[in-house]
Each structure stands twice: as C-alpha cells, then as structure tokens.
PDB file of N, CA and C in Angstrom:
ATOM      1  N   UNK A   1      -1.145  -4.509   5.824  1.00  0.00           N
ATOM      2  CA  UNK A   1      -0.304  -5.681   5.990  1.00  0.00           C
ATOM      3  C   UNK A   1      -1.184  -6.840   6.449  1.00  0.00           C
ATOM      4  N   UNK A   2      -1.174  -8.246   6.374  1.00  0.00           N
ATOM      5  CA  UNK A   2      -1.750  -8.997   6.174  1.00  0.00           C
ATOM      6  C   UNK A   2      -1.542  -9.871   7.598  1.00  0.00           C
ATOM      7  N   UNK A   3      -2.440 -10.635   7.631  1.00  0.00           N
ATOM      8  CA  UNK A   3      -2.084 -11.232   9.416  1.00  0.00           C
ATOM      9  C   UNK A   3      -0.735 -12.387   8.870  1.00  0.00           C
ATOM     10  N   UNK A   4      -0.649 -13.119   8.586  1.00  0.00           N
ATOM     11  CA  UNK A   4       0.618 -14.273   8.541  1.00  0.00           C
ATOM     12  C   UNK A   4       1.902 -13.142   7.897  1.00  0.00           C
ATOM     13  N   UNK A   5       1.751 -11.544   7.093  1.00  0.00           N
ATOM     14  CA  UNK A   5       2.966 -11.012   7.516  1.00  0.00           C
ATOM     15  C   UNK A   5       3.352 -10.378   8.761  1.00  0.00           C
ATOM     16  N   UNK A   6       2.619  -9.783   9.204  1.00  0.00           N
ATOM     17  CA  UNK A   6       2.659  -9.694  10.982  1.00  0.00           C
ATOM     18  C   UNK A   6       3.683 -10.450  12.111  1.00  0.00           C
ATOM     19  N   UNK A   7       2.889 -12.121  11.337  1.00  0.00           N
ATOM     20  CA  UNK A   7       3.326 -13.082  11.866  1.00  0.00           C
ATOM     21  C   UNK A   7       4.621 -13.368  11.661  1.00  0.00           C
ATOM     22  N   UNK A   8       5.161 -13.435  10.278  1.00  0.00           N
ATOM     23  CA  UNK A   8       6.344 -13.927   9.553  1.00  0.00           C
ATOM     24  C   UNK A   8       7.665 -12.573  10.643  1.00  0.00           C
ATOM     25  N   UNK A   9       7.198 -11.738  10.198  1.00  0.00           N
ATOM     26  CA  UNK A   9       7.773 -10.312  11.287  1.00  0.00           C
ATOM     27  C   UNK A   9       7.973 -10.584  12.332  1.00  0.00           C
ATOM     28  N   UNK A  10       7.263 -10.790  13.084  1.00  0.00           N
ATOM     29  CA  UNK A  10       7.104 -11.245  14.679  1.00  0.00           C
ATOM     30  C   UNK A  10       8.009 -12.284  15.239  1.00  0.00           C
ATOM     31  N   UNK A  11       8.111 -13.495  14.152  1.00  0.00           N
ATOM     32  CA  UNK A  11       8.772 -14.749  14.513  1.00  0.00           C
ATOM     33  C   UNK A  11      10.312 -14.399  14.207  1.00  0.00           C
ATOM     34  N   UNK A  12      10.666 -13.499  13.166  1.00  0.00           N
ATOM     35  CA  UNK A  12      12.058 -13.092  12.975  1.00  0.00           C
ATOM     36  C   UNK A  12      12.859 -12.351  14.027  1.00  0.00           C
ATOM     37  N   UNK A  13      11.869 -11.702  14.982  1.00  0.00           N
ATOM     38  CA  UNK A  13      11.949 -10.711  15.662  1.00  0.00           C
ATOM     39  C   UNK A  13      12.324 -11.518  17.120  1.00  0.00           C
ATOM     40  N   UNK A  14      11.803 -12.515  17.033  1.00  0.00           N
ATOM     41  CA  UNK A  14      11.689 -13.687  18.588  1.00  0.00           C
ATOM     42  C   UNK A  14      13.312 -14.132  18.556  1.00  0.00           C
ATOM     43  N   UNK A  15      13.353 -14.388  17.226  1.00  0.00           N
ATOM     44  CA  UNK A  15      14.753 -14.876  16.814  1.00  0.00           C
ATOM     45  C   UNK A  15      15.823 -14.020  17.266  1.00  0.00           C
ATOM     46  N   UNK A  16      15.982 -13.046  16.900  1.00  0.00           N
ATOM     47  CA  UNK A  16      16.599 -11.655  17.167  1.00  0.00           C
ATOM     48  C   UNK A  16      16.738 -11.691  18.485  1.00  0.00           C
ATOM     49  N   UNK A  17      15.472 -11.076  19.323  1.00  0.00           N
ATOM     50  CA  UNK A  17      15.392 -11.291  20.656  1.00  0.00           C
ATOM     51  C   UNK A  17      16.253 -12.503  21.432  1.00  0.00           C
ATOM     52  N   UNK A  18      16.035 -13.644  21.144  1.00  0.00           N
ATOM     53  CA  UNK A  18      16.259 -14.753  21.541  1.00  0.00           C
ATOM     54  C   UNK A  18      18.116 -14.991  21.794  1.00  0.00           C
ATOM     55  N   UNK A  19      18.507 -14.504  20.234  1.00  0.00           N
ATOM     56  CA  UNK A  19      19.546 -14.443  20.386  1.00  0.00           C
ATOM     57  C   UNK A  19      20.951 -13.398  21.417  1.00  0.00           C
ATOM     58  N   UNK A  20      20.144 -11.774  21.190  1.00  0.00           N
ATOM     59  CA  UNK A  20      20.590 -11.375  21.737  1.00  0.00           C
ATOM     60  C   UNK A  20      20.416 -11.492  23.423  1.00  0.00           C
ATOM     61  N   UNK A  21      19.571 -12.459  23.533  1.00  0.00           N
ATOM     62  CA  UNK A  21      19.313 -12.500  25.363  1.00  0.00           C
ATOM     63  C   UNK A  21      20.938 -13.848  25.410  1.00  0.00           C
ATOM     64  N   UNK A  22      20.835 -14.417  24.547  1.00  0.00           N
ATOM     65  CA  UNK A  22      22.051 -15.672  24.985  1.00  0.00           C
ATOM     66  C   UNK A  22      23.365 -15.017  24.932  1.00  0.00           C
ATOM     67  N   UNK A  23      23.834 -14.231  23.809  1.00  0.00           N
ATOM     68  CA  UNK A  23      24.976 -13.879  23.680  1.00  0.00           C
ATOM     69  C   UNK A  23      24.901 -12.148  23.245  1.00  0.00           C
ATOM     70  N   UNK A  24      25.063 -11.082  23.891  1.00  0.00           N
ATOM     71  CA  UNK A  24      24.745  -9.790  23.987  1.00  0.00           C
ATOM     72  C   UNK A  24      25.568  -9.316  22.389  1.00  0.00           C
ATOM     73  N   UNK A  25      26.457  -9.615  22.293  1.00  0.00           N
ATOM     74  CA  UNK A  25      27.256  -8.590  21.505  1.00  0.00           C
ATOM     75  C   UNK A  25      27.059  -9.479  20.120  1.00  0.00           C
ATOM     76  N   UNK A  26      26.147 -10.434  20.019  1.00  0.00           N
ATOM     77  CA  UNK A  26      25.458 -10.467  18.658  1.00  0.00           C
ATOM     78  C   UNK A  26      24.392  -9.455  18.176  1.00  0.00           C
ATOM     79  N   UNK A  27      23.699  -8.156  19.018  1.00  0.00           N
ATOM     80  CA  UNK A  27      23.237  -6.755  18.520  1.00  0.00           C
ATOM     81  C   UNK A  27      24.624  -5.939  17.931  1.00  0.00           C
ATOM     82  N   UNK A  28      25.602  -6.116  18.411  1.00  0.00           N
ATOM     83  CA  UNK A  28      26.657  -5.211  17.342  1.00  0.00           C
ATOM     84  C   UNK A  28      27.021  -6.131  15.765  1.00  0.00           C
ATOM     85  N   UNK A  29      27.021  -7.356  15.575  1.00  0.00           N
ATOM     86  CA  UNK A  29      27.201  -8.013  14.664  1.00  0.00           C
ATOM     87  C   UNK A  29      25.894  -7.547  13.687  1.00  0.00           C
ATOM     88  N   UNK A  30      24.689  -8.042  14.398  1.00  0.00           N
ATOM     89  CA  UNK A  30      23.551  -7.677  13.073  1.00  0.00           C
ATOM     90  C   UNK A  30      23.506  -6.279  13.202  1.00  0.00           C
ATOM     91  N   UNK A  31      23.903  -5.787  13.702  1.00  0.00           N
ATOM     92  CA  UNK A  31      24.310  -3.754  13.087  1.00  0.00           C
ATOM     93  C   UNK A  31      25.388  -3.559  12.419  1.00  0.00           C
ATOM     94  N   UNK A  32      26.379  -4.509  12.166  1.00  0.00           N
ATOM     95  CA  UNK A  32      27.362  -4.366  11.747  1.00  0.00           C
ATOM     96  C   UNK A  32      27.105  -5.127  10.100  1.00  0.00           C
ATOM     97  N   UNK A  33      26.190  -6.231  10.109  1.00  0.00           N
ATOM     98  CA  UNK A  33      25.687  -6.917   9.048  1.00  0.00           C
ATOM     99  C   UNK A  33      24.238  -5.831   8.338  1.00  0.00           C
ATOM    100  N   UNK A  34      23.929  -5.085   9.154  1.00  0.00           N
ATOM    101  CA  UNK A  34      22.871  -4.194   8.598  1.00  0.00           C
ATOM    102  C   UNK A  34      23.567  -2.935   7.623  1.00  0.00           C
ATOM    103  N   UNK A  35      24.305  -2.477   8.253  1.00  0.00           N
ATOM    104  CA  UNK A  35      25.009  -1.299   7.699  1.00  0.00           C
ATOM    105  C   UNK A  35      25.728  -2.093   6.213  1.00  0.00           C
ATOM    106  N   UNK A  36      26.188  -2.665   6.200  1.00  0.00           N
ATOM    107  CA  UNK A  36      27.103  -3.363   4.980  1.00  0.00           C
ATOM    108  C   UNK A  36      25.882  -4.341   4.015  1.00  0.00           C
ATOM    109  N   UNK A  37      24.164  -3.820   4.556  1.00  0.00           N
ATOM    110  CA  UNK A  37      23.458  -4.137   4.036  1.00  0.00           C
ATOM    111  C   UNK A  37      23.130  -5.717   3.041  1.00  0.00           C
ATOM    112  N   UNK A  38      23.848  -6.720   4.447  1.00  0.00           N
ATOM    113  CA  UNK A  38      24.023  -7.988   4.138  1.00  0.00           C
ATOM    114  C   UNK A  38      22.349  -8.549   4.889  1.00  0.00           C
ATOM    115  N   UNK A  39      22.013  -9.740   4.491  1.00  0.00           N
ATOM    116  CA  UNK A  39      20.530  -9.982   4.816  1.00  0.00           C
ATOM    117  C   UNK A  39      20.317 -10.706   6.315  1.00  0.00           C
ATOM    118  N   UNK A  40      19.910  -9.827   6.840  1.00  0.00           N
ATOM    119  CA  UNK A  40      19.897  -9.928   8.674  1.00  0.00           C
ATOM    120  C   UNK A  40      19.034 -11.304   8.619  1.00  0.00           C
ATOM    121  N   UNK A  41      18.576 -11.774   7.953  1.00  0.00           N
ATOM    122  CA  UNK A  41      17.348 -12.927   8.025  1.00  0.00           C
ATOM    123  C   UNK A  41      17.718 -13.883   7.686  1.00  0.00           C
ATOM    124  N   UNK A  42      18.812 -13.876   6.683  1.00  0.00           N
ATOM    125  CA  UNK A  42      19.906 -15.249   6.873  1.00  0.00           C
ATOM    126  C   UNK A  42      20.650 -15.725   7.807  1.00  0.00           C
ATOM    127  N   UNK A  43      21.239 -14.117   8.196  1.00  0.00           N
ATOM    128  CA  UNK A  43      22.405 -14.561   9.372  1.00  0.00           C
ATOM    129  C   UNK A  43      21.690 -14.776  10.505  1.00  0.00           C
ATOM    130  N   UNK A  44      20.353 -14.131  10.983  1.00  0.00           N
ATOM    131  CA  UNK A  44      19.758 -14.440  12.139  1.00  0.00           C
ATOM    132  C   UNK A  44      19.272 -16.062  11.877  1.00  0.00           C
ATOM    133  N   UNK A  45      19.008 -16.656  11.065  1.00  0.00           N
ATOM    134  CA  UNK A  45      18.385 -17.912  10.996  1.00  0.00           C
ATOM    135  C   UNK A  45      19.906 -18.977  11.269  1.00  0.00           C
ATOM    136  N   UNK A  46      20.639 -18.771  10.315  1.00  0.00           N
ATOM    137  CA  UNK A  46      22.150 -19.235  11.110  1.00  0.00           C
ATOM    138  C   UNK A  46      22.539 -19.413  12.353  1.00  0.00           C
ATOM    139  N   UNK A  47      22.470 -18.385  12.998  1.00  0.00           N
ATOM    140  CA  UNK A  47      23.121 -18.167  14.143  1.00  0.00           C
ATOM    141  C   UNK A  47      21.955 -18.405  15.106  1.00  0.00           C
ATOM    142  N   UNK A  48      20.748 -18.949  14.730  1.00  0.00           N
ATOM    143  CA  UNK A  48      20.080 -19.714  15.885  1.00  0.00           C
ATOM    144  C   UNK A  48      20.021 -21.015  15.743  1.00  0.00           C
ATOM    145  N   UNK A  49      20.370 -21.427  14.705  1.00  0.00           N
ATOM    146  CA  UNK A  49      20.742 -22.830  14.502  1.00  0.00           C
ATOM    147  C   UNK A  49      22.112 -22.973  15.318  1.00  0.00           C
ATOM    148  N   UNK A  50      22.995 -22.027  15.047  1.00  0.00           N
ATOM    149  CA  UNK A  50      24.364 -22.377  16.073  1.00  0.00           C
ATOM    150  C   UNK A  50      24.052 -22.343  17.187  1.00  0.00           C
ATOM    151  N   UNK A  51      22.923 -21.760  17.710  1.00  0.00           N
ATOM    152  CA  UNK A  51      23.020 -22.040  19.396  1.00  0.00           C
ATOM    153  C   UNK A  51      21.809 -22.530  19.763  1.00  0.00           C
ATOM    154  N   UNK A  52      21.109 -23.616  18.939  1.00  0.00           N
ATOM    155  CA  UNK A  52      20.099 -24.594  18.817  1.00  0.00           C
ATOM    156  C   UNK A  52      21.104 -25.668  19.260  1.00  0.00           C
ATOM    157  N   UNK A  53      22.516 -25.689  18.669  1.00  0.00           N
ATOM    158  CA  UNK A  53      23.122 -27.373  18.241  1.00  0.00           C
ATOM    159  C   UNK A  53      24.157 -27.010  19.238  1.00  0.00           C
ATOM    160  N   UNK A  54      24.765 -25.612  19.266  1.00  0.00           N
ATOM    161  CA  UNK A  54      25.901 -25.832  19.984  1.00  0.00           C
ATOM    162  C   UNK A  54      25.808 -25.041  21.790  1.00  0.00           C
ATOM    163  N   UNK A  55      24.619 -24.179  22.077  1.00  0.00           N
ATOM    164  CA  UNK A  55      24.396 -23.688  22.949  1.00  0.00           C
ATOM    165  C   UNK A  55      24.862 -22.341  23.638  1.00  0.00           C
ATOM    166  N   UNK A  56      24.919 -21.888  24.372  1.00  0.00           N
ATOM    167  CA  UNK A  56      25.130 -20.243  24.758  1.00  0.00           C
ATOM    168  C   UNK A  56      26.498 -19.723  24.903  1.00  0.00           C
ATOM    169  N   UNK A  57      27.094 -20.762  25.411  1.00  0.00           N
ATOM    170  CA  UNK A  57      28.548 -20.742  26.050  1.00  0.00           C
ATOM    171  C   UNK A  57      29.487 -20.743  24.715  1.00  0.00           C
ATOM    172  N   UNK A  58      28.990 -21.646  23.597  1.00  0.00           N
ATOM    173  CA  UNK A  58      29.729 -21.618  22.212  1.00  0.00           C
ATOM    174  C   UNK A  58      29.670 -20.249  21.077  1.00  0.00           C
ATOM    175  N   UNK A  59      28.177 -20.324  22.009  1.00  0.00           N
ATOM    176  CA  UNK A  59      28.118 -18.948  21.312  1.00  0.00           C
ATOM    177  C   UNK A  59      28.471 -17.568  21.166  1.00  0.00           C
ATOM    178  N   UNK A  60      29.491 -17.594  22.525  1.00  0.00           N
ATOM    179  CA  UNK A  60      29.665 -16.252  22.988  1.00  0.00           C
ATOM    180  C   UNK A  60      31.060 -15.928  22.717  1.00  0.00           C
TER     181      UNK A  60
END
C-alpha cells in the first residue's frame, strides 16, 4: 500500500473518530449504513459537514 493511501485511510478514519466523539450513537448509524452496504465515506463526509455548520448539540 502506498504512503498517500495510508494517508487517504487515516484521514477517513479521523472523520469517523471525530464524529463519534461529538455524537455517540452515530457508531450504530455507520453499522447500520455498513450492513445495508451503503458507502460509509459519503455518509461520513456528510455528516461532518453537518456538524462543521451546525455543531454537536444539532447533531445529536
């Protein structure tokens, strides 16, 4: 695997992280979006834009 995919991995992963530290029970949503094998890398990029603009409290 190549260093900038590492990277690309890593930064999706911050996202992930990031999110589930603001609002917890977005880990049952992207398990719930994993299983129904919908693309976790859309909805994670979404849903940090929603709590980029709208913040933690909206988010929950």
């Amino acid at each position: 695997m190549r260093l900038t995919d590492h990277k690309r991995k890593a930064r999706r992963h911050r996202a992930q992280d990031r999110l589930i530290e603001a609002a917890p029970q977005v880990r049952d949503l992207l398990v719930k979006l994993a299983l129904r094998g919908d693309a976790l890398g859309s909805a994670v990029g979404h849903l940090a834009k929603l709590l980029d603009r709208y913040g933690q409290a909206d988010l929950s």
